[in-house]
Every structure is written in structure tokens, then in C-alpha cells.
Protein backbone atom coordinates (compact mmCIF):
# COMPACT_ATOMS: atom_id res chain seq x y z
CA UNK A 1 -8.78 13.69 -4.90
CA UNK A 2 -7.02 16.56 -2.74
CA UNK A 3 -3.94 15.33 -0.76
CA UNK A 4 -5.36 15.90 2.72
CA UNK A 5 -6.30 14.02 5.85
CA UNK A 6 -9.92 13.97 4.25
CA UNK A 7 -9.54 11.95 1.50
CA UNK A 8 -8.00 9.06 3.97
CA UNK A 9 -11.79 8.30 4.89
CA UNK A 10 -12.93 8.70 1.58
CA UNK A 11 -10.91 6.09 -0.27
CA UNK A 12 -11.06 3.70 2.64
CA UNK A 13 -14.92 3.93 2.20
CA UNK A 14 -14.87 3.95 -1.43
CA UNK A 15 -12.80 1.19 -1.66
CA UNK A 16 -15.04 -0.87 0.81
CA UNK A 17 -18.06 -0.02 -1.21
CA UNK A 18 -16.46 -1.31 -4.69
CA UNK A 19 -15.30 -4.14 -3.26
CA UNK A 20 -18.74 -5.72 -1.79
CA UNK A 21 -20.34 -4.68 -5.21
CA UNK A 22 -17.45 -7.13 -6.56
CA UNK A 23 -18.73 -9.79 -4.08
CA UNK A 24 -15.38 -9.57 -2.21
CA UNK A 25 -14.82 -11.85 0.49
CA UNK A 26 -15.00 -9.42 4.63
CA UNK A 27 -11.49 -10.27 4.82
CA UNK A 28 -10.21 -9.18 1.49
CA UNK A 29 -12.18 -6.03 2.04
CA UNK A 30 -10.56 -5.26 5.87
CA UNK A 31 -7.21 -5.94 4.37
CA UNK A 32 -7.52 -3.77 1.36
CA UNK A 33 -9.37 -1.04 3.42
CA UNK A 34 -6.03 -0.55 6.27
CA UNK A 35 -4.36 -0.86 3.35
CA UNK A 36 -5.53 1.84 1.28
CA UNK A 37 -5.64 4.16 4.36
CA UNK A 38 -1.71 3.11 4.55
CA UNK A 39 -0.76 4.43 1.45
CA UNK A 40 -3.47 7.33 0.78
CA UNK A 41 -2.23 8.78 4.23
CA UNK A 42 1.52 8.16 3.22
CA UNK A 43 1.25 10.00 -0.22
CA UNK A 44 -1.07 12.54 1.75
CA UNK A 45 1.64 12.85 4.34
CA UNK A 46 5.10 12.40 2.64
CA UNK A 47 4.54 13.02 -1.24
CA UNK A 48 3.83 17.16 -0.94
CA UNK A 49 1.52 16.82 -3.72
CA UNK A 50 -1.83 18.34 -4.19
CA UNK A 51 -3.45 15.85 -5.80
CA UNK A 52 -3.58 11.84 -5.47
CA UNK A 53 -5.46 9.60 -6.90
CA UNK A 54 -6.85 6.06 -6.12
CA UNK A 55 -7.05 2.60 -8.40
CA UNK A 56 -8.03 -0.91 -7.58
CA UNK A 57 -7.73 -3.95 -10.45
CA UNK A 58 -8.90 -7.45 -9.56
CA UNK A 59 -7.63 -10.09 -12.18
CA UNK A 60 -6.14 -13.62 -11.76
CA UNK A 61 -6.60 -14.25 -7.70
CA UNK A 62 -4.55 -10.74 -7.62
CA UNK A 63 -5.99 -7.23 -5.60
CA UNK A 64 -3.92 -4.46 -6.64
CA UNK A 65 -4.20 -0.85 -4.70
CA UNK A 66 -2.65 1.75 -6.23
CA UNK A 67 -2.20 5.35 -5.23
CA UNK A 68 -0.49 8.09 -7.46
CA UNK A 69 1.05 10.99 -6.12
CA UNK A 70 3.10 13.89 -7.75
CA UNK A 71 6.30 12.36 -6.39
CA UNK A 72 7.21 15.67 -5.07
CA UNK A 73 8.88 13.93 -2.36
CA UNK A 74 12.90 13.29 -2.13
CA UNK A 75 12.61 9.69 -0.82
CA UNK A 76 10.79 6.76 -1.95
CA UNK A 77 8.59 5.00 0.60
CA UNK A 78 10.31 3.08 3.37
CA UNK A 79 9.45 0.85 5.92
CA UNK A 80 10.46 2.27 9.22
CA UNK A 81 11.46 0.35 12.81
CA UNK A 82 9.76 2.72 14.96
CA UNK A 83 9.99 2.70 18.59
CA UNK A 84 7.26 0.81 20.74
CA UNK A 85 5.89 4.62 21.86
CA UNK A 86 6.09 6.12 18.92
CA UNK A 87 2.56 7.19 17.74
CA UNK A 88 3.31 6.68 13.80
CA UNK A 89 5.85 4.86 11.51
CA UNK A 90 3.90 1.56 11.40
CA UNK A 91 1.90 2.26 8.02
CA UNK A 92 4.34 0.17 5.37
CA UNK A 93 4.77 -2.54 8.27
CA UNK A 94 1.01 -3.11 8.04
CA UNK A 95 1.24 -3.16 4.24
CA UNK A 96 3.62 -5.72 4.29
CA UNK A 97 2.10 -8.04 6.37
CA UNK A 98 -1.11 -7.82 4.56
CA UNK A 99 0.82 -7.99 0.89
CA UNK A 100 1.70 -10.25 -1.47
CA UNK A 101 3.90 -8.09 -2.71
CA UNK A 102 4.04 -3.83 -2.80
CA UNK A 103 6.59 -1.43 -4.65
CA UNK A 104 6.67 1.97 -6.43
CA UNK A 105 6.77 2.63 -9.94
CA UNK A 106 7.32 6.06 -11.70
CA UNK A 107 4.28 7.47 -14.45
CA UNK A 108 4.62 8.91 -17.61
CA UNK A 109 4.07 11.72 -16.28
CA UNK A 110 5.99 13.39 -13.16
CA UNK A 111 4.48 11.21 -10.11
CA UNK A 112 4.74 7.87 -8.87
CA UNK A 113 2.40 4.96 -8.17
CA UNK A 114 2.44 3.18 -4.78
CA UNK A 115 0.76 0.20 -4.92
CA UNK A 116 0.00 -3.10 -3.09
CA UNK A 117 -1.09 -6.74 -4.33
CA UNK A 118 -2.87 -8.94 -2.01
CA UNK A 119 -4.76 -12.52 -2.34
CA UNK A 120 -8.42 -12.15 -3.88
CA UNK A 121 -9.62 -14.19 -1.60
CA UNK A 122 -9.28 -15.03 2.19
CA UNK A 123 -8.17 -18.45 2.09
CA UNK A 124 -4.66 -17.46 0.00
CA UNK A 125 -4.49 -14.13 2.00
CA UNK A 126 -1.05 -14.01 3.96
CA UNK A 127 -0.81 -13.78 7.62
CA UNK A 128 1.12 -11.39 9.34
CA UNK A 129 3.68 -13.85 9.82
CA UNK A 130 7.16 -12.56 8.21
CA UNK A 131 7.55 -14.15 4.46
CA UNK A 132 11.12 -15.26 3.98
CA UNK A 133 10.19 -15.78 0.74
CA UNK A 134 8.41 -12.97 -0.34
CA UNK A 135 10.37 -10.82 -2.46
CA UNK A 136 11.49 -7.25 -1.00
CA UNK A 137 9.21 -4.43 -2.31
CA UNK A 138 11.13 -3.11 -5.20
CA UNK A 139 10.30 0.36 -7.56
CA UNK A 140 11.33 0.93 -11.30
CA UNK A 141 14.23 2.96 -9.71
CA UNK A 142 15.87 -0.23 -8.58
CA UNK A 143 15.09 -2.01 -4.86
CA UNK A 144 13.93 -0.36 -2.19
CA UNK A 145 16.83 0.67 0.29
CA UNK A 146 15.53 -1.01 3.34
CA UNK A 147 16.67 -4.56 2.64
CA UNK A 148 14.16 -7.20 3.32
CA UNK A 149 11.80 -6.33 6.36
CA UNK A 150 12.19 -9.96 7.91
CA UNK A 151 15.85 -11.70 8.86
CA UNK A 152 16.56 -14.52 6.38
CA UNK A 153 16.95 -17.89 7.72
């Protein structure tokens, strides 16, 4: 799909729509929706790329989101700490707290995946509680610079 503010809409809808065709659970399908608009509107915003494109696998209790850009972008995602007024920043905050687990990988070809793993099903779905003991999200290029998003005990 075209990298612009359009196509936010569009994947959050067509994600939806698979999903209750798959019998997902209203939770699952709220969860994966934010976070699908999360990372379509990051690679729309942040990746310069003209194209991205959109993939959901369900297997094993597992929901995985992924959304390729042309990694024309100098930095890989990263959580920010914005400011209580500040109007944006919060995106990778929200998919962390509704993640198993969430990292970047590179492609065979020239752009990068973003993608997010959450619980099938509501009752295994985290909270937005922090996860000590969730691992930090990591990419193929080695772990993210942010450190963990939580203080360890």
C-alpha cells in the first residue's frame, strides 16, 4: 500500500475484518487494531518509503503484525519518553504494553520488517502493566538501543 496517512485506516480496518473471519476473540482484535495503526503510521511517518506493506500470521497461541517498509530511514524504531503535552511519541509505548514481544528484522531485499507478537487469545493477553520479564525488543542488527522500557527490580 502507499506510505501515507491513508493507508493507517485501511490496515486498521483490514486487519479487523480478517481477524473476526478468523473468529478472533474483541480483545485480540482492539489490541491488534492500535497496534497495527502503531506501526503502519510509524513506517508511514519515519521510514521515507513509498511503499509498505501489511502481514498478520496466527499459529501456536501467537498474533504476529508485521509491517515492511523500505528502511529508508537512518534509525531503527525507538521507544520514546515523551513529555505529558506532547501530542505524539506514545506509538511504541502502546505496542509494548499490548506485546508479547516486538522487534525489527532486515529483508532480503533493502527494507525492514517491524513487527509485533501478541496472545491469540484474551485470557493470555498482557496487561499494560510493565513486564520485568519480557525480553527488550531486539532487531537482527543487534538490541534495540533503548534498554528495557521498564526499571528492573
Amino acid at each position: 500500500m502507499p506510505a501515507t496517512p491513508a493507508s493507517v485506516g485501511a490496515a486498521r480496518r483490514t486487519v479487523r475484518a480478517l481477524l473476526t473471519s478468523w473468529g478472533t476473540g474483541e480483545e485480540v482484535r482492539d489490541n491488534a487494531a492500535v497496534v497495527t495503526s502503531e506501526l503502519v503510521t510509524n513506517a508511514v511517518t519515519h521510514s521515507a518509503s513509498e511503499r509498505i506493506a501489511c502481514r498478520l500470521h496466527s499459529a501456536a497461541g501467537r498474533l504476529r503484525i508485521e509491517v515492511e517498509d523500505q528502511n529508508r530511514a537512518a534509525a531503527l524504531p525507538t521507544p520514546r519518553r515523551p513529555d505529558p503535552d506532547d501530542q505524539s511519541g506514545r506509538g511504541l509505548l502502546l505496542v509494548e504494553a499490548l506485546s508479547r514481544d516486538w522487534g525489527v528484522t532486515g529483508t532480503h531485499r533493502s527494507g525492514r520488517v517491524v513487527w509485533a507478537e501478541l496472545a491469540a487469545d484474551a485470557d493470555a493477553a498482557p496487561s499494560a502493566a510493565p513486564h520485568p520479564d519480557r525480553p527488550t525488543p531486539h532487531s537482527a542488527e543487534g538490541r534495540s538501543a533503548h534498554g528495557p522500557l521498564f526499571p528492573q527490580p
